[in-house]
PDB file of N, CA and C in Angstrom:
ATOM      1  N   UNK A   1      86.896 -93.776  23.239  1.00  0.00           N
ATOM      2  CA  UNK A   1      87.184 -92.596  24.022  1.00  0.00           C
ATOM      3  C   UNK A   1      87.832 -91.555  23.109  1.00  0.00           C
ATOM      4  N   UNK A   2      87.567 -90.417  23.701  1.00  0.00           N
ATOM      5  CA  UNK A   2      88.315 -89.534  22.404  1.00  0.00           C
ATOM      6  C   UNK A   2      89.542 -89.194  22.760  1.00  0.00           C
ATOM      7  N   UNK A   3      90.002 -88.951  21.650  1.00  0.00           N
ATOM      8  CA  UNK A   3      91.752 -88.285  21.405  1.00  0.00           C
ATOM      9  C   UNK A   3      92.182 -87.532  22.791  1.00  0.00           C
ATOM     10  N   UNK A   4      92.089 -86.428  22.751  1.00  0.00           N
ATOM     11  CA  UNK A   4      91.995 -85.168  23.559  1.00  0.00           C
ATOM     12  C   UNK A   4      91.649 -85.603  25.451  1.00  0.00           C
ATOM     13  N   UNK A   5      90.761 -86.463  25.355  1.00  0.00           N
ATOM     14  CA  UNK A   5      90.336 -87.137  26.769  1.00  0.00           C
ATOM     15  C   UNK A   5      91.517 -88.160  27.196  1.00  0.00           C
ATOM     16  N   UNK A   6      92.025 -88.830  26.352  1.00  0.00           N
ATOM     17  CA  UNK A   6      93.160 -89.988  26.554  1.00  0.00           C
ATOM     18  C   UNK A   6      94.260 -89.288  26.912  1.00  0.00           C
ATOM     19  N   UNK A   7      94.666 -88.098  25.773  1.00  0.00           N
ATOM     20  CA  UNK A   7      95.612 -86.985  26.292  1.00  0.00           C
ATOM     21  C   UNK A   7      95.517 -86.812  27.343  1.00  0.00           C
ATOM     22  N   UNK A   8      94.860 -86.263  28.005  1.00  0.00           N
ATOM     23  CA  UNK A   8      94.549 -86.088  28.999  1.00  0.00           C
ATOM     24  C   UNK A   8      94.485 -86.618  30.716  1.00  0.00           C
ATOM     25  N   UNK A   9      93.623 -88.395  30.365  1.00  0.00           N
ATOM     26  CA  UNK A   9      93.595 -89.362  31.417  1.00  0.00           C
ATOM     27  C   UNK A   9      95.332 -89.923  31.458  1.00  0.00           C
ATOM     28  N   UNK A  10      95.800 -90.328  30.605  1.00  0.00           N
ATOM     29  CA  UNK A  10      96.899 -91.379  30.620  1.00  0.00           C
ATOM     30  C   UNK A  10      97.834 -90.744  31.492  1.00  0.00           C
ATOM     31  N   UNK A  11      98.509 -89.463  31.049  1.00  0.00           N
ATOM     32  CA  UNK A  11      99.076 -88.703  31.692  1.00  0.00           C
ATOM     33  C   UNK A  11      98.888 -88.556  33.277  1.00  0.00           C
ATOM     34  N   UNK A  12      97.367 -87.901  33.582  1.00  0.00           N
ATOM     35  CA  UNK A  12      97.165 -88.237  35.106  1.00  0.00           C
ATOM     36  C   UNK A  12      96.949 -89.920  35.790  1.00  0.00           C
ATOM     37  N   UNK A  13      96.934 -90.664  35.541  1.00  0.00           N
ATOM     38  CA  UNK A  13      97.314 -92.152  35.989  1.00  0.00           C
ATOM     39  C   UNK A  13      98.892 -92.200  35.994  1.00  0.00           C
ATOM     40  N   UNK A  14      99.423 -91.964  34.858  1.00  0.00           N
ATOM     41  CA  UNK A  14     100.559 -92.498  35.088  1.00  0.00           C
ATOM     42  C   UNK A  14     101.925 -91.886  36.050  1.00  0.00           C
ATOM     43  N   UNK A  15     101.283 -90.389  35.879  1.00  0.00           N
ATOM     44  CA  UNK A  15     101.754 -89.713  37.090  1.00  0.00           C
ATOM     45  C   UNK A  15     101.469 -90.032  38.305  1.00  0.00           C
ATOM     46  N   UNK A  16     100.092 -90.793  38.508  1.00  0.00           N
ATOM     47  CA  UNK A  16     100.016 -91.490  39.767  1.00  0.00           C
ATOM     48  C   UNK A  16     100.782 -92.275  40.795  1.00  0.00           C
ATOM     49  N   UNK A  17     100.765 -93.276  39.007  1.00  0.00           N
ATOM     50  CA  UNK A  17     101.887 -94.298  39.542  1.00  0.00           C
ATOM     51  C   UNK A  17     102.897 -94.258  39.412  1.00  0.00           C
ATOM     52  N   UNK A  18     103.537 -92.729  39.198  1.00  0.00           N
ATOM     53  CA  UNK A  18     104.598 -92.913  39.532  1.00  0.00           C
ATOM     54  C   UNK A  18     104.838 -92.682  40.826  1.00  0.00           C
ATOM     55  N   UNK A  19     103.945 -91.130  41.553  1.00  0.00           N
ATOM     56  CA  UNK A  19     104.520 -90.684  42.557  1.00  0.00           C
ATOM     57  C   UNK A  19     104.133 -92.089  43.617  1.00  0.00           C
ATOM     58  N   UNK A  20     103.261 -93.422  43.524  1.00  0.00           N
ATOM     59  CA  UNK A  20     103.320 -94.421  44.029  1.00  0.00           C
ATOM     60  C   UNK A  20     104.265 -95.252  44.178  1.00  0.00           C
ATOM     61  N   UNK A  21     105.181 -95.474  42.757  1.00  0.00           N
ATOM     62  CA  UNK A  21     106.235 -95.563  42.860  1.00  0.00           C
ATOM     63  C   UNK A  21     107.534 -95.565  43.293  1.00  0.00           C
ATOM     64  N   UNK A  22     107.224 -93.797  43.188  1.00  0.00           N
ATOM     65  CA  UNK A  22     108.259 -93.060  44.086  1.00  0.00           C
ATOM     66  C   UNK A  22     108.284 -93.329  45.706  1.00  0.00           C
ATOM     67  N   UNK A  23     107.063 -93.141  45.964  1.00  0.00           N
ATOM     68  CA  UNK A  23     107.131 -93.300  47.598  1.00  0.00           C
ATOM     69  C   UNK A  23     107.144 -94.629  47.815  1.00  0.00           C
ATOM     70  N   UNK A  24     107.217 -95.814  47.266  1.00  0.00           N
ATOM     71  CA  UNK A  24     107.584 -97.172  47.343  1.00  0.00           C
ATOM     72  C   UNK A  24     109.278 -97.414  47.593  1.00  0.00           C
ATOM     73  N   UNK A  25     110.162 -96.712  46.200  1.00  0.00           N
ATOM     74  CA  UNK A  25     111.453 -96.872  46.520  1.00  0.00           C
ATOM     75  C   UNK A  25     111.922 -96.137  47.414  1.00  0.00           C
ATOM     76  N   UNK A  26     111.419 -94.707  47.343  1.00  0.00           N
ATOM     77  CA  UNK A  26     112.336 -93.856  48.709  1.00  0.00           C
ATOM     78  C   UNK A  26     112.051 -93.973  50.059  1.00  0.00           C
ATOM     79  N   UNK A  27     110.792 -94.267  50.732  1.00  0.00           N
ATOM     80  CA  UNK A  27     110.261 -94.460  51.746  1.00  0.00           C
ATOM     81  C   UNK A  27     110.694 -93.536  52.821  1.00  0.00           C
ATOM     82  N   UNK A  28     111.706 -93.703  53.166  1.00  0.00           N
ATOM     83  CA  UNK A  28     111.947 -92.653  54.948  1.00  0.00           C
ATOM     84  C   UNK A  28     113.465 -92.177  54.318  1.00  0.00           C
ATOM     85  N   UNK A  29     114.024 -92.940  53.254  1.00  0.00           N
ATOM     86  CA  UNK A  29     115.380 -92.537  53.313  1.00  0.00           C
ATOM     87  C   UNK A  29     115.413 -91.233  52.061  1.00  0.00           C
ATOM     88  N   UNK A  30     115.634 -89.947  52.583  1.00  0.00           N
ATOM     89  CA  UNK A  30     115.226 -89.040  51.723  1.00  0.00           C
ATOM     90  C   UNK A  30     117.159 -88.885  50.793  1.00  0.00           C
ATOM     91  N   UNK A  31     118.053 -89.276  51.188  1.00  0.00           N
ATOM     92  CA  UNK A  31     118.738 -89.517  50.111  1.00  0.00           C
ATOM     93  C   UNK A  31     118.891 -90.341  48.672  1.00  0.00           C
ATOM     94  N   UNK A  32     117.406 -91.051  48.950  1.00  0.00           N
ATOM     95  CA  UNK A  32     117.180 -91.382  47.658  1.00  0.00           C
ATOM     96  C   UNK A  32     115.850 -90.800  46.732  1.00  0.00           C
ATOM     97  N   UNK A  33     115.812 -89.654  46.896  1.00  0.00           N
ATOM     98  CA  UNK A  33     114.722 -88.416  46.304  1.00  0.00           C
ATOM     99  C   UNK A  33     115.170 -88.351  44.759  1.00  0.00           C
ATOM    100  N   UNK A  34     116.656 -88.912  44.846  1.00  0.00           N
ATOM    101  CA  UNK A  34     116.453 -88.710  42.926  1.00  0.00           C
ATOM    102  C   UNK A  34     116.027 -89.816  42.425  1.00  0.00           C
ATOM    103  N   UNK A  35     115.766 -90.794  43.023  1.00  0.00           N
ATOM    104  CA  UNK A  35     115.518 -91.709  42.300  1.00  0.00           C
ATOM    105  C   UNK A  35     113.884 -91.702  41.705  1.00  0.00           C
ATOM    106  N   UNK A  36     113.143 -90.915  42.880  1.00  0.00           N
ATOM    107  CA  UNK A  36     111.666 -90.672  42.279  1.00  0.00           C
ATOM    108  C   UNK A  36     111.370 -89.426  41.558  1.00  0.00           C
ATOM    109  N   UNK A  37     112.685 -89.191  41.061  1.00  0.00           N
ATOM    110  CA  UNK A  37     112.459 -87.528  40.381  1.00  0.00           C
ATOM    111  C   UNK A  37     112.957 -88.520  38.757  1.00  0.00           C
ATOM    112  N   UNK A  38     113.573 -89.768  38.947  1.00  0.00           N
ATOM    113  CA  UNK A  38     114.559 -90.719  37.670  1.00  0.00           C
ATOM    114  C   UNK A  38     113.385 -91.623  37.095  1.00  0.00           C
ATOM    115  N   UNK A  39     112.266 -91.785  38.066  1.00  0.00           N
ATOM    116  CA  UNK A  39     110.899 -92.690  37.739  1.00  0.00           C
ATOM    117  C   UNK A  39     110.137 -91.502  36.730  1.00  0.00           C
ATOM    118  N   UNK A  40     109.950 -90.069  37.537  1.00  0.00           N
ATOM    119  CA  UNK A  40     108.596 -89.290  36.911  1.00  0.00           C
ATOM    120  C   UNK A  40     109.484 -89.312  35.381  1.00  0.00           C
ATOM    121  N   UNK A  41     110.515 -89.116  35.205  1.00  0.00           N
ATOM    122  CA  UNK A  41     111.305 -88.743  33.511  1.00  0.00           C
ATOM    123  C   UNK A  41     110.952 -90.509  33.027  1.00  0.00           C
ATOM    124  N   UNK A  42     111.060 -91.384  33.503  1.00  0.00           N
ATOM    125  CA  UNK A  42     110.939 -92.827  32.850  1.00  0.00           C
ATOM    126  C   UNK A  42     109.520 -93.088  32.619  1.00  0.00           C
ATOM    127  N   UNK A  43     108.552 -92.245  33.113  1.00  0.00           N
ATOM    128  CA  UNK A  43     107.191 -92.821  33.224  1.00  0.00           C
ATOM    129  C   UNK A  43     106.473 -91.488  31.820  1.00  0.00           C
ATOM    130  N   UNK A  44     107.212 -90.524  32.364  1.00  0.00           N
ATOM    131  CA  UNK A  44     107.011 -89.384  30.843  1.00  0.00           C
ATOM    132  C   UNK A  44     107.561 -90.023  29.650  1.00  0.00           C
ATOM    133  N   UNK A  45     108.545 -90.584  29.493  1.00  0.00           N
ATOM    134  CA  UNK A  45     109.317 -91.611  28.333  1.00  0.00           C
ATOM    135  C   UNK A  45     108.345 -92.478  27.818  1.00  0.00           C
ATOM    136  N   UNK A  46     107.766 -93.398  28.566  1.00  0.00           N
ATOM    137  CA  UNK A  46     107.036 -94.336  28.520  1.00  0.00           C
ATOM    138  C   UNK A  46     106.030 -93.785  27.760  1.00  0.00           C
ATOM    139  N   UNK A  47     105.379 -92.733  27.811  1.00  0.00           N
ATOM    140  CA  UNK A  47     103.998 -92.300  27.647  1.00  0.00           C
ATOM    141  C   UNK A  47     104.442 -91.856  25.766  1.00  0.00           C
ATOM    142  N   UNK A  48     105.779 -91.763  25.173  1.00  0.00           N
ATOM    143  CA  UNK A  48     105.816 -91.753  24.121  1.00  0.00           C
ATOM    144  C   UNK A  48     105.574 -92.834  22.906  1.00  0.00           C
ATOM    145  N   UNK A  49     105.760 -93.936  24.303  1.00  0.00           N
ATOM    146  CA  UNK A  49     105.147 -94.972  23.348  1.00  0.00           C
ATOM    147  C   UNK A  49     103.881 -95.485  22.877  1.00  0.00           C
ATOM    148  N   UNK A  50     103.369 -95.019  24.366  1.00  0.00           N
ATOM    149  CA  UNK A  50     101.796 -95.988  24.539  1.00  0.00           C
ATOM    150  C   UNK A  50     100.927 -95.083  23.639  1.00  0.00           C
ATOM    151  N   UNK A  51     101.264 -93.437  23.185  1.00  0.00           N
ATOM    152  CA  UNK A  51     100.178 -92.649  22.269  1.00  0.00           C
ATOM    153  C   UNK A  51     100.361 -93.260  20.752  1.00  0.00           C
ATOM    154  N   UNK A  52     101.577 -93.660  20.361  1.00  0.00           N
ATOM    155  CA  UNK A  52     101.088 -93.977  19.226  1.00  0.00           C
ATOM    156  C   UNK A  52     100.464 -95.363  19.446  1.00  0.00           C
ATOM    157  N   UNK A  53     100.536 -96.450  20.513  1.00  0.00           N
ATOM    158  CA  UNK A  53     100.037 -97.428  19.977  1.00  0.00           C
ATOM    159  C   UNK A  53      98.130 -97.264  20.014  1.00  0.00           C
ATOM    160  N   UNK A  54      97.772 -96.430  20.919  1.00  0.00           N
ATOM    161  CA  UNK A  54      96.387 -95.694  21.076  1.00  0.00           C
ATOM    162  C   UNK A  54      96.163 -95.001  19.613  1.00  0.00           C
ATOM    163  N   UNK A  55      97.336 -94.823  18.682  1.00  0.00           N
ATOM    164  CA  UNK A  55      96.321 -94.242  17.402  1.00  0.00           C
ATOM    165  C   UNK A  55      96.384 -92.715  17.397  1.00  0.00           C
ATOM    166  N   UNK A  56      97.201 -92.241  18.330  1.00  0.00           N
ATOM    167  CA  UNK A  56      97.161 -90.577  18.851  1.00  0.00           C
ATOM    168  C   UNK A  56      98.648 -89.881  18.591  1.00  0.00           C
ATOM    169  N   UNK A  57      98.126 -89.053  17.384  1.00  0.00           N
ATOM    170  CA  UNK A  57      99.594 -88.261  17.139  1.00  0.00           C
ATOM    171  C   UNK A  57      99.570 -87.244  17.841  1.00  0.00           C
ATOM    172  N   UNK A  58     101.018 -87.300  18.475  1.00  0.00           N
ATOM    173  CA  UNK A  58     101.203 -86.033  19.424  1.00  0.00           C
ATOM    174  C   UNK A  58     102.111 -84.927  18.586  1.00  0.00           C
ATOM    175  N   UNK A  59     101.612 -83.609  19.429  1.00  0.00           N
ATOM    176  CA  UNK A  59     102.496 -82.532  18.468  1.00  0.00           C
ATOM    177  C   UNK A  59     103.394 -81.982  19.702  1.00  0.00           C
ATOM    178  N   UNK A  60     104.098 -81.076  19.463  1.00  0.00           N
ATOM    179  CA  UNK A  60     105.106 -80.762  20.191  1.00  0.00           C
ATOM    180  C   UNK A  60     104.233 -79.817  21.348  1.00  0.00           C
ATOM    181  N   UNK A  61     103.355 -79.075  20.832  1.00  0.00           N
ATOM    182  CA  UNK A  61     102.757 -78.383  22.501  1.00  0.00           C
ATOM    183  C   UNK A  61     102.018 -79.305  22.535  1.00  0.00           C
ATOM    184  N   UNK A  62     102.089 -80.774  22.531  1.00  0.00           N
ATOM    185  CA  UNK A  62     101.414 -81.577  23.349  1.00  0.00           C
ATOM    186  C   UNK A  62     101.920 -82.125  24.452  1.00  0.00           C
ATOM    187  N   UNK A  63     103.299 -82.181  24.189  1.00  0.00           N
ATOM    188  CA  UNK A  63     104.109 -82.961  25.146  1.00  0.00           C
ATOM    189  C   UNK A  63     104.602 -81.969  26.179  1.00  0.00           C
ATOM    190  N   UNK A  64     104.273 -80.548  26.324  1.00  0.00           N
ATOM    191  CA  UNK A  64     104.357 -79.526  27.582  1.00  0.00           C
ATOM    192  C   UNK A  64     103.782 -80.142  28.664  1.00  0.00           C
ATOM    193  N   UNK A  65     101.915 -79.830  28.028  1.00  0.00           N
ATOM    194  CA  UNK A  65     100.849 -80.432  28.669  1.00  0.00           C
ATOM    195  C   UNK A  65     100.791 -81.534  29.304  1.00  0.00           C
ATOM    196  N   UNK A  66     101.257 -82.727  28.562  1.00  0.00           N
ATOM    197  CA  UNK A  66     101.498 -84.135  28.902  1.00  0.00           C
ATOM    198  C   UNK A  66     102.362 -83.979  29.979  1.00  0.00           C
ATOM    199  N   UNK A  67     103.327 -83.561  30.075  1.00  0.00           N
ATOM    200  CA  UNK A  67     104.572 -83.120  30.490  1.00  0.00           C
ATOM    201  C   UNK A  67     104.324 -83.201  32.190  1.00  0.00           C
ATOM    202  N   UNK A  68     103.404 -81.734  32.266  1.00  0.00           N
ATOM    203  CA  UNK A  68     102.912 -81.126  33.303  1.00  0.00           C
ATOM    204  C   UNK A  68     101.839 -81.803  33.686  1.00  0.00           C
ATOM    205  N   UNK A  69     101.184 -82.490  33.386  1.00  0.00           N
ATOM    206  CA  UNK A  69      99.901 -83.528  33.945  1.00  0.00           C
ATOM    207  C   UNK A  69     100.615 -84.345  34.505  1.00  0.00           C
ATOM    208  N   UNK A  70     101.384 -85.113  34.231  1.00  0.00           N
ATOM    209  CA  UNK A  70     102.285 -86.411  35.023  1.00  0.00           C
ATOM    210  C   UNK A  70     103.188 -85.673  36.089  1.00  0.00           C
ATOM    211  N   UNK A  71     104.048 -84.642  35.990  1.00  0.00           N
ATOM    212  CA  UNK A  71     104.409 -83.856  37.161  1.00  0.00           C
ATOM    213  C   UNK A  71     103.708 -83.636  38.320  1.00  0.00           C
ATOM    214  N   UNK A  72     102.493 -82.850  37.666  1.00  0.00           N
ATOM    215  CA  UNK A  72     101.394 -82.466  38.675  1.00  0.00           C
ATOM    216  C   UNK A  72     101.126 -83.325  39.488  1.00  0.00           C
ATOM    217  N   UNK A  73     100.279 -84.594  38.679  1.00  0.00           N
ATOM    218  CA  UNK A  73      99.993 -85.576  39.309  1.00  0.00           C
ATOM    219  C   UNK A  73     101.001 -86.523  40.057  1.00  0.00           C
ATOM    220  N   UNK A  74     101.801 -86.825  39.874  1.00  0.00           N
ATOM    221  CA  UNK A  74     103.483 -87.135  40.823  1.00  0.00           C
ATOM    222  C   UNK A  74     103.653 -86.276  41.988  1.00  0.00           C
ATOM    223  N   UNK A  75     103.367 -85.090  41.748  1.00  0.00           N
ATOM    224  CA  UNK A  75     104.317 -84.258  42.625  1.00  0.00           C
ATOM    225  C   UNK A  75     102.890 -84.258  44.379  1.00  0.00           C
ATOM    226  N   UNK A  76     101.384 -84.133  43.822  1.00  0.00           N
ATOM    227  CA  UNK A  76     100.487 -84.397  44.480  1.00  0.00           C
ATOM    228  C   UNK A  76     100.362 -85.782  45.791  1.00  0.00           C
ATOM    229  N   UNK A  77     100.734 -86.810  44.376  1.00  0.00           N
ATOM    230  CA  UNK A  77     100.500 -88.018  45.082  1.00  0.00           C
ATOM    231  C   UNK A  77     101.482 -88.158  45.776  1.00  0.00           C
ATOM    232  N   UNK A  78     102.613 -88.117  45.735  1.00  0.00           N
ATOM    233  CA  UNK A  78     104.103 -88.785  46.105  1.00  0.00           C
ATOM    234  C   UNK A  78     104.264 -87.760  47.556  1.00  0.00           C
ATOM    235  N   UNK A  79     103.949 -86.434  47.366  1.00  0.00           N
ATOM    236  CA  UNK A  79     103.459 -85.430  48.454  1.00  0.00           C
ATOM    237  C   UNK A  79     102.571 -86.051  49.654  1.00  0.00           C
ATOM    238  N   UNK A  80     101.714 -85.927  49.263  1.00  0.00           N
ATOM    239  CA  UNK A  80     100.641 -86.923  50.015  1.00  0.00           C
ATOM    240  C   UNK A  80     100.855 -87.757  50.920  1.00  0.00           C
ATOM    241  N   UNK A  81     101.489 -88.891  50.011  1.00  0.00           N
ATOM    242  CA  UNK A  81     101.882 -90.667  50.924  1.00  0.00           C
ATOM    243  C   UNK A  81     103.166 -89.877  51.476  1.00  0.00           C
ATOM    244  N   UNK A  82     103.943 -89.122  51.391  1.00  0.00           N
ATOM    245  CA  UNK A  82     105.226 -88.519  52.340  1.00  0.00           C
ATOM    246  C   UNK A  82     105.069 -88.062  53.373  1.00  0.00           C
ATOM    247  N   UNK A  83     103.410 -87.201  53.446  1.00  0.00           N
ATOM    248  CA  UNK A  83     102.708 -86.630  54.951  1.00  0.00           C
ATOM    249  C   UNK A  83     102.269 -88.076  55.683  1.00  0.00           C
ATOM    250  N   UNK A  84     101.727 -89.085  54.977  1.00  0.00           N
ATOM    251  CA  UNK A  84     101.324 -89.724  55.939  1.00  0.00           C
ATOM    252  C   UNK A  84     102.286 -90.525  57.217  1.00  0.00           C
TER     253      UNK A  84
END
């Protein structure tokens, strides 16, 4: 798979699972909203590791992008399962 595409996918999965995550620990009790705002920063952390073991050097406007793909995708999903 290429560089640029992995950039790309890992970020939106893992933002997935986080906002899955998220709506796993907080469920109905919305005083615990930081805790799925304490997952999306642990799951962006995470993602510093798994590029180099993929072989993929990241540069600094990479990690905006990265940044904002796992947000996005968190803020979508975790949105979502909260309407239902």
């Amino acid at each position: 798979m290429d560089a640029e595409l992995k950039k790309t996918l890992i970020p939106i999965i893992l933002g997935a699972v986080a906002g899955l995550i998220s709506f796993l620990v907080t469920q109905d009790l919305r005083q615990r909203d930081a805790f799925g705002i304490i997952i999306l920063v642990l799951l962006v952390y995470v993602q510093k590791f798994i590029f180099p073991k993929l072989g993929i050097e990241l540069k600094a406007k990479d990690w905006v992008g990265i940044s904002f793909l796992t947000l996005s995708s968190w803020y979508i999903l975790w949105t979502f399962l909260l309407s239902l």
